[in-house]
N, C-alpha and C. Protein backbone atom coordinates (compact mmCIF):
# COMPACT_ATOMS: atom_id res chain seq x y z
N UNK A 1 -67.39 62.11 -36.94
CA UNK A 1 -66.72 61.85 -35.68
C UNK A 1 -67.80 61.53 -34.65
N UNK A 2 -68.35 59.92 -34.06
CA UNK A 2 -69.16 59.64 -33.60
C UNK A 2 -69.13 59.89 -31.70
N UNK A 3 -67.59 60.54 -31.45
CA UNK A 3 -67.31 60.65 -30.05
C UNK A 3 -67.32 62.07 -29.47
N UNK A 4 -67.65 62.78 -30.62
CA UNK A 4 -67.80 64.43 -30.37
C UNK A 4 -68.83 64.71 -29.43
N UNK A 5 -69.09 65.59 -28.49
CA UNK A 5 -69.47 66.26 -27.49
C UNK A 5 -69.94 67.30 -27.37
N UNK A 6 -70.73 68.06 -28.19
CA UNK A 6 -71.07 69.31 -28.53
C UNK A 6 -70.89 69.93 -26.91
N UNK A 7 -69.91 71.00 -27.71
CA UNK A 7 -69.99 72.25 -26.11
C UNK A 7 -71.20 73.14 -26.07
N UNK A 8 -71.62 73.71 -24.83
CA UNK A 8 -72.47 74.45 -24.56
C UNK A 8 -72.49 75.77 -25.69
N UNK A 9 -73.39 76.01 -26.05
CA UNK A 9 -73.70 77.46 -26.81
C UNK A 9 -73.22 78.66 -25.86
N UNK A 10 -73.00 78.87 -24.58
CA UNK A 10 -72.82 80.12 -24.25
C UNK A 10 -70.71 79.94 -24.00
N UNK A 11 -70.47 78.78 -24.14
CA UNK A 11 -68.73 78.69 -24.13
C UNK A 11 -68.36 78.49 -25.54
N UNK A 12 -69.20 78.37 -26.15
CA UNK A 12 -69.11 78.59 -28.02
C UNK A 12 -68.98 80.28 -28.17
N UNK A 13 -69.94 80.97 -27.49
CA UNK A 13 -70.23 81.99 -28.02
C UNK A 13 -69.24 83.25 -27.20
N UNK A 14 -68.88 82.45 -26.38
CA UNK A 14 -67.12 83.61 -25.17
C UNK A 14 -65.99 82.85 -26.46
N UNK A 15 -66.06 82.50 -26.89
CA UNK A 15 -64.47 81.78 -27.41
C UNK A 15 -64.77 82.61 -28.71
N UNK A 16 -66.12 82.55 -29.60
CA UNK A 16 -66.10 83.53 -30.54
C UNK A 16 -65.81 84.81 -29.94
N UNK A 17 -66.25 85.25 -28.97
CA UNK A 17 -65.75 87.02 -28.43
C UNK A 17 -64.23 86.90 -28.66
N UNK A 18 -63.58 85.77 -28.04
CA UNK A 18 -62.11 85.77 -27.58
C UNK A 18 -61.26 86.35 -29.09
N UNK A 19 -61.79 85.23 -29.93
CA UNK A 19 -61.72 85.67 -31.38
C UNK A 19 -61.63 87.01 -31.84
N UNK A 20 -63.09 87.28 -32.18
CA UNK A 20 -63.19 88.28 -32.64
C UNK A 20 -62.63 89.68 -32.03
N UNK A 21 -62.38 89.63 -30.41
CA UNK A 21 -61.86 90.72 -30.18
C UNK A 21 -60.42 90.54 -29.87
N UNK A 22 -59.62 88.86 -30.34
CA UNK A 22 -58.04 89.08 -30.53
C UNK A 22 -57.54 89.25 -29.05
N UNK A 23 -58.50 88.38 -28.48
CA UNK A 23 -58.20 88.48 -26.85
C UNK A 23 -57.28 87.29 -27.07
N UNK A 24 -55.76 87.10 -25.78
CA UNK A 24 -55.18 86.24 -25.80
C UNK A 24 -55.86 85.42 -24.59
N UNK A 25 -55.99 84.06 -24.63
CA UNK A 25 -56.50 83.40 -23.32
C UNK A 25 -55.55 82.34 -23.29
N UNK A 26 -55.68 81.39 -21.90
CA UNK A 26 -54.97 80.45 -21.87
C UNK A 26 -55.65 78.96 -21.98
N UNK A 27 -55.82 77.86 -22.30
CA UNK A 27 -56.34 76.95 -22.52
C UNK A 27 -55.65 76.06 -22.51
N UNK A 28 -56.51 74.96 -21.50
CA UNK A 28 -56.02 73.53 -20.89
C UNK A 28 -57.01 72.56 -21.74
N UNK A 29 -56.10 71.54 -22.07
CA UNK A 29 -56.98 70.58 -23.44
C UNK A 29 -56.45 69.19 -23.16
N UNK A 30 -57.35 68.24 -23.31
CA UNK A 30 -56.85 67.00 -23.69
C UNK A 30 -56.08 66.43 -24.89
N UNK A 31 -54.76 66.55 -25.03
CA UNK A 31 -54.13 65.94 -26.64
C UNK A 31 -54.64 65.22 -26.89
N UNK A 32 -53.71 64.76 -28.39
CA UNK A 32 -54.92 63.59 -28.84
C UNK A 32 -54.32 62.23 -27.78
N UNK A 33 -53.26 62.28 -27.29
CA UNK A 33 -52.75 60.84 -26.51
C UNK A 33 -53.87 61.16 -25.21
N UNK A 34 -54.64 61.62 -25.02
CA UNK A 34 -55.00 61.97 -23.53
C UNK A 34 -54.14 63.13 -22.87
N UNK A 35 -53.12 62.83 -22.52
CA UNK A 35 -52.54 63.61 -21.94
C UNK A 35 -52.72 65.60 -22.22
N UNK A 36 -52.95 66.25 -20.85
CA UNK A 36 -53.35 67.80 -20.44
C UNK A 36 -52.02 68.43 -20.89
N UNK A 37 -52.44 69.39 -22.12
CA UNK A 37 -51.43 70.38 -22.39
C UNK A 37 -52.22 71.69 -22.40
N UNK A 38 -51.33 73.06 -22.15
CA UNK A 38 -51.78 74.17 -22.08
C UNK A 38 -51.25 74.73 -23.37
N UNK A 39 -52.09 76.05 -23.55
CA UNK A 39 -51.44 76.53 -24.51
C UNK A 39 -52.31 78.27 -23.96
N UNK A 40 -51.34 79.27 -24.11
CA UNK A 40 -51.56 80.75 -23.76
C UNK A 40 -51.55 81.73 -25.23
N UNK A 41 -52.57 81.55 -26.37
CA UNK A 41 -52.41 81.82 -27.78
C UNK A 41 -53.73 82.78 -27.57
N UNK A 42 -54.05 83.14 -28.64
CA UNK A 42 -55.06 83.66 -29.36
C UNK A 42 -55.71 83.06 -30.52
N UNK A 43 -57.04 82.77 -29.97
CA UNK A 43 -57.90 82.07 -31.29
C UNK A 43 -58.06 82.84 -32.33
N UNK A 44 -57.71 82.05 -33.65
CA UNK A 44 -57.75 82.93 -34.91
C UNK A 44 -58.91 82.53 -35.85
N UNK A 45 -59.18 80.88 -35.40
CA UNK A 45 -60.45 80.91 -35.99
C UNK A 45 -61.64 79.57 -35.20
N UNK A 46 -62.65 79.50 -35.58
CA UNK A 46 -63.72 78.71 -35.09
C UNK A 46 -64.06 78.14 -35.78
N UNK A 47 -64.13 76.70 -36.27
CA UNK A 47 -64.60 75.95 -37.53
C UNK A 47 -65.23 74.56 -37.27
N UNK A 48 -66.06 74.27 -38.09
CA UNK A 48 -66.85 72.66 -38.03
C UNK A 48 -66.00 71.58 -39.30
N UNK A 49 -65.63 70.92 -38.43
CA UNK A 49 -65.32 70.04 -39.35
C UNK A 49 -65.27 68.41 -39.13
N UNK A 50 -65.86 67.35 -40.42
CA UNK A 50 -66.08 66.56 -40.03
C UNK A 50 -67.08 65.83 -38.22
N UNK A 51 -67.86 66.75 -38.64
CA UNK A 51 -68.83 66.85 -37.49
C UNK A 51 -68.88 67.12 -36.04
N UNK A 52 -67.28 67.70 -35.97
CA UNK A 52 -67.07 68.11 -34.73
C UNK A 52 -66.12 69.53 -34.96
N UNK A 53 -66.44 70.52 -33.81
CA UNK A 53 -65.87 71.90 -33.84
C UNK A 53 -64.75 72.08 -33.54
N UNK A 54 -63.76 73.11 -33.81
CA UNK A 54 -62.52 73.32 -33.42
C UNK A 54 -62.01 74.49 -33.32
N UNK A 55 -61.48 74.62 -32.39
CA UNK A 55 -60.31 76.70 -32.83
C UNK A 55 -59.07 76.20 -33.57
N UNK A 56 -58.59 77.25 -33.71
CA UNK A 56 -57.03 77.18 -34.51
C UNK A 56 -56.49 78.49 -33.53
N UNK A 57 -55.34 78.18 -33.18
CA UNK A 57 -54.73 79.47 -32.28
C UNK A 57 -53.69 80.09 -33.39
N UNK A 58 -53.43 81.17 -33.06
CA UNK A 58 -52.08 81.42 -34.24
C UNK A 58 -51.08 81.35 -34.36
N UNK A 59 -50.44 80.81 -33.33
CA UNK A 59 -49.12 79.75 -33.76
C UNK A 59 -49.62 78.34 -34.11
N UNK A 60 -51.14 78.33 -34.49
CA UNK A 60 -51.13 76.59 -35.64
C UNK A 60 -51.79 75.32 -34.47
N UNK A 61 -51.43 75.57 -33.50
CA UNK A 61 -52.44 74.59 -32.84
C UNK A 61 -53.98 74.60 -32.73
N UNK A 62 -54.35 73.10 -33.26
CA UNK A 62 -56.01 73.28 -33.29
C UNK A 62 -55.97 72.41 -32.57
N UNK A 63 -57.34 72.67 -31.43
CA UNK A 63 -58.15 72.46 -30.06
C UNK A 63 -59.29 71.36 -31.00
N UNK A 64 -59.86 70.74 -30.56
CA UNK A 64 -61.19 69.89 -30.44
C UNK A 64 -61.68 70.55 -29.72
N UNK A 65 -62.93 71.13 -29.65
CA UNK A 65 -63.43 72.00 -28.73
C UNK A 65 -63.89 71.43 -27.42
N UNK A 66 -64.34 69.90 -27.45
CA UNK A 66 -64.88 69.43 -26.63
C UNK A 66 -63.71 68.50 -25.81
N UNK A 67 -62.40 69.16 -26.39
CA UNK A 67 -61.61 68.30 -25.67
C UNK A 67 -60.62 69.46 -24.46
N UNK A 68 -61.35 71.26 -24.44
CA UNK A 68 -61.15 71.87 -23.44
C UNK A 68 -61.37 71.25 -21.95
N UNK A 69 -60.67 71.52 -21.46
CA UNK A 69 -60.78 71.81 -19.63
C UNK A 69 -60.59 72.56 -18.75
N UNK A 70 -60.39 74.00 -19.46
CA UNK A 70 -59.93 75.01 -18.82
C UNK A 70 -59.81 76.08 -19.48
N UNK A 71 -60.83 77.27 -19.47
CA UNK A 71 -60.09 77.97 -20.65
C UNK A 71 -60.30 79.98 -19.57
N UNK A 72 -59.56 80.68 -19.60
CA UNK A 72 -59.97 82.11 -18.79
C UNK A 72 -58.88 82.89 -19.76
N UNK A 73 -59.41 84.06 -19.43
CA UNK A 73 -58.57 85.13 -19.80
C UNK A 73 -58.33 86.37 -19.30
N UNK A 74 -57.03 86.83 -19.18
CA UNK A 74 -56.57 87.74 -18.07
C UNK A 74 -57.73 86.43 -16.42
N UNK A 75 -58.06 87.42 -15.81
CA UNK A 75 -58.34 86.87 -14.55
C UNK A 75 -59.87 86.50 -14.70
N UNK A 76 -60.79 86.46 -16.15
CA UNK A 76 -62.16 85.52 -16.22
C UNK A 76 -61.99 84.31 -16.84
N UNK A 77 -62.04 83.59 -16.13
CA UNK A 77 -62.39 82.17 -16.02
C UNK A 77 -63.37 81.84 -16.92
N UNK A 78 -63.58 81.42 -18.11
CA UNK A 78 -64.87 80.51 -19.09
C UNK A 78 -65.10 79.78 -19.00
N UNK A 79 -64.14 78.43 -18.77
CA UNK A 79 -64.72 77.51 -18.62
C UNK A 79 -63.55 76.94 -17.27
């Protein structure tokens, strides 16, 4: 995937916390049409694929990581 965007290492490494500690957050993303959808889930996992990164929330939606614009939880703000 030659349009991927590697995210910063320290908003890689809050989204693994979010994970691993089963925190629910809310997250604003670019679909794939462009168009800004939210989604208020819990990341279940963090994965590389085809040369660009992604979460999976657990109702099944997977994020492009670099296609966040918004991501906090309870009242901290990440990105």
């Amino acid at each position: 995937m030659s349009d991927y965007t590697p995210i910063s290492c320290d908003l890689y490494d809050k989204l693994e916390s979010m994970a691993t500690l089963h925190r629910t957050g809310t997250m604003t993303y670019k679909g794939e049409s462009g168009d800004i959808q939210e989604a208020t889930d819990e990341i279940v996992d963090i994965y590389a694929k085809d040369g660009a990164d992604y979460c999976k929330l657990s109702q099944g939606t997977v994020i492009r990581l670099d296609q966040l614009t918004a991501v906090s939880v309870g009242d901290e703000k990440i990105l």
